[in-house]
C-alpha atoms as a PDB file:
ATOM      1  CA  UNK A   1      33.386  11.193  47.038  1.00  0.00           C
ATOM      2  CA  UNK A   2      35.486  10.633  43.503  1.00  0.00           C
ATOM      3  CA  UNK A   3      34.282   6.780  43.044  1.00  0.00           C
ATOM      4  CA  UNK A   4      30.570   7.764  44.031  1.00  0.00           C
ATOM      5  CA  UNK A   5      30.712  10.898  40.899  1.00  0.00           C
ATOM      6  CA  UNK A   6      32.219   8.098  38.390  1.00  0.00           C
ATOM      7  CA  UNK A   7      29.682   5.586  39.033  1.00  0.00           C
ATOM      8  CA  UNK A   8      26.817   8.385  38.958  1.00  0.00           C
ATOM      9  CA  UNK A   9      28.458   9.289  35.917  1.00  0.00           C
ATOM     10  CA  UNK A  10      29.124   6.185  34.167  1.00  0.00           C
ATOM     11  CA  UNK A  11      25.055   5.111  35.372  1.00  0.00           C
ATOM     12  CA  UNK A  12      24.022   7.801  33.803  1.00  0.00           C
ATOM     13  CA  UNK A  13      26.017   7.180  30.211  1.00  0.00           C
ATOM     14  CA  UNK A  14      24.571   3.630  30.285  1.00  0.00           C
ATOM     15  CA  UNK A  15      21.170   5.246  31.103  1.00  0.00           C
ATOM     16  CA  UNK A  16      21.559   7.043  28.706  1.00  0.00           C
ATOM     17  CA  UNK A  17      22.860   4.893  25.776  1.00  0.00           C
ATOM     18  CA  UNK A  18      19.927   2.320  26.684  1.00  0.00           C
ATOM     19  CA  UNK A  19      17.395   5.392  26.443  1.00  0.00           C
ATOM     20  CA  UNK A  20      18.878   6.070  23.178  1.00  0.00           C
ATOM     21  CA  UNK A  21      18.090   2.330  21.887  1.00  0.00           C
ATOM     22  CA  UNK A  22      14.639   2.363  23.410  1.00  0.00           C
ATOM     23  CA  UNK A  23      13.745   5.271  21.240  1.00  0.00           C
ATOM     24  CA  UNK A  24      14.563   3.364  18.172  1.00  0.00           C
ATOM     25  CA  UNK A  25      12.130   2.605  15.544  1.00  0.00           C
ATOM     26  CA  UNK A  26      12.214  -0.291  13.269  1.00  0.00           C
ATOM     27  CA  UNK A  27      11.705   0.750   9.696  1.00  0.00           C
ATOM     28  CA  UNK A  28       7.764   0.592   8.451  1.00  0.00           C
ATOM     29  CA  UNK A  29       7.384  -2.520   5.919  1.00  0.00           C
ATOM     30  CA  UNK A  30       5.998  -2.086   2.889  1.00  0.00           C
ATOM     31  CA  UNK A  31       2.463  -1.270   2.285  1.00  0.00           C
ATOM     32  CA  UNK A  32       0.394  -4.286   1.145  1.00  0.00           C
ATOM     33  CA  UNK A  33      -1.167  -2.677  -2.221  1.00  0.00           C
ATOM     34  CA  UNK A  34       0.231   0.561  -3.593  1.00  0.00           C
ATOM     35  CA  UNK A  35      -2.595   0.950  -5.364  1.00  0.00           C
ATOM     36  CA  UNK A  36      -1.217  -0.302  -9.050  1.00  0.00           C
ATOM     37  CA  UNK A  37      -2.777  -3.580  -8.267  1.00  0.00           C
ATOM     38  CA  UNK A  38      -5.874  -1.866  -7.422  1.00  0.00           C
ATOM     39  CA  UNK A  39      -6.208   0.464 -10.493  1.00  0.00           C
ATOM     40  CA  UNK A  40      -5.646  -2.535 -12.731  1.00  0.00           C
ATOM     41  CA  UNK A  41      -8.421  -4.508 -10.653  1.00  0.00           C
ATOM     42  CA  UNK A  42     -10.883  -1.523 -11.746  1.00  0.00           C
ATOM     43  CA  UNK A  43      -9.636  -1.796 -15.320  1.00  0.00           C
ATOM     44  CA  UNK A  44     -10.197  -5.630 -16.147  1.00  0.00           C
ATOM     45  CA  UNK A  45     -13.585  -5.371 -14.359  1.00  0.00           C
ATOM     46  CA  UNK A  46     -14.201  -2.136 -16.622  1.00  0.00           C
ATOM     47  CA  UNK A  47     -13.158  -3.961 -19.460  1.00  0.00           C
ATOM     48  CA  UNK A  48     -15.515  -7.055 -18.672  1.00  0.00           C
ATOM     49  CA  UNK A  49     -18.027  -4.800 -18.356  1.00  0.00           C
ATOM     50  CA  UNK A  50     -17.375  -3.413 -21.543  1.00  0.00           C
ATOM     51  CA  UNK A  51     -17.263  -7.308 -23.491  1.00  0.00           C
ATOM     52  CA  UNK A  52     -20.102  -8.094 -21.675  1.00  0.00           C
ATOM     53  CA  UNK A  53     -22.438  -5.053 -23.020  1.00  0.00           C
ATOM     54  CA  UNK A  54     -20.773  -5.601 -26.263  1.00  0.00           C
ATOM     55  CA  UNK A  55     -21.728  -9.251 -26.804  1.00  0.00           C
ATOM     56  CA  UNK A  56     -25.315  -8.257 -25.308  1.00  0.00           C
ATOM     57  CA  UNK A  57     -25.648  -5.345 -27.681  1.00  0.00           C
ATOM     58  CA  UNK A  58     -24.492  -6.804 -31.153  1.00  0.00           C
ATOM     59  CA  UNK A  59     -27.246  -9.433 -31.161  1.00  0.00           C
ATOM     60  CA  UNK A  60     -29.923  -6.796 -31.311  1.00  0.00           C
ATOM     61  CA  UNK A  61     -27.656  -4.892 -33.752  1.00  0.00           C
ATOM     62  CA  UNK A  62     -27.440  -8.014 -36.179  1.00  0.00           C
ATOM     63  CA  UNK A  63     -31.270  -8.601 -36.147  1.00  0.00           C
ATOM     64  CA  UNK A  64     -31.636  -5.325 -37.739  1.00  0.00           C
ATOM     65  CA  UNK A  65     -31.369  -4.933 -41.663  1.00  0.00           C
ATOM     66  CA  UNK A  66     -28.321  -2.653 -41.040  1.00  0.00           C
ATOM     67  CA  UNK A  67     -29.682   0.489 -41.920  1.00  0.00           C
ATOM     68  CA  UNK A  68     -26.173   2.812 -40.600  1.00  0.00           C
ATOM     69  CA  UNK A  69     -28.553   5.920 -41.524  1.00  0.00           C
END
């Protein structure tokens, strides 16, 4: 009965070591956008936004006789 407990026992150490490397996880890649990219997205559209009004404004501005008060 000594050869049949090694084998059991050595089956289950390899059962076990291959159990061991199932439960292994590959690390996560990197996220696509951490959100830098997205923040400045919002900002240059912001900022065209912002030239836009500004060239639309200053035309109605001009036609006046520039009275500040």
């Amino acid at each position: 009965m000594a050869p049949v407990s090694r084998a059991f026992a050595l089956a289950a150490a390899v059962v076990a070591m291959v159990a061991t490397l199932a439960n292994a996880q590959a690390p996560a890649p990197p996220p696509t956008s951490d959100g830098t990219s997205v923040d400045q997205g919002i900002a240059y559209v912001l900022m065209f936004v912002a030239l836009a009004l500004t060239y639309l404004i200053h035309p109605l501005d001009a036609s006046s006789a520039y009275k500040l008060f």
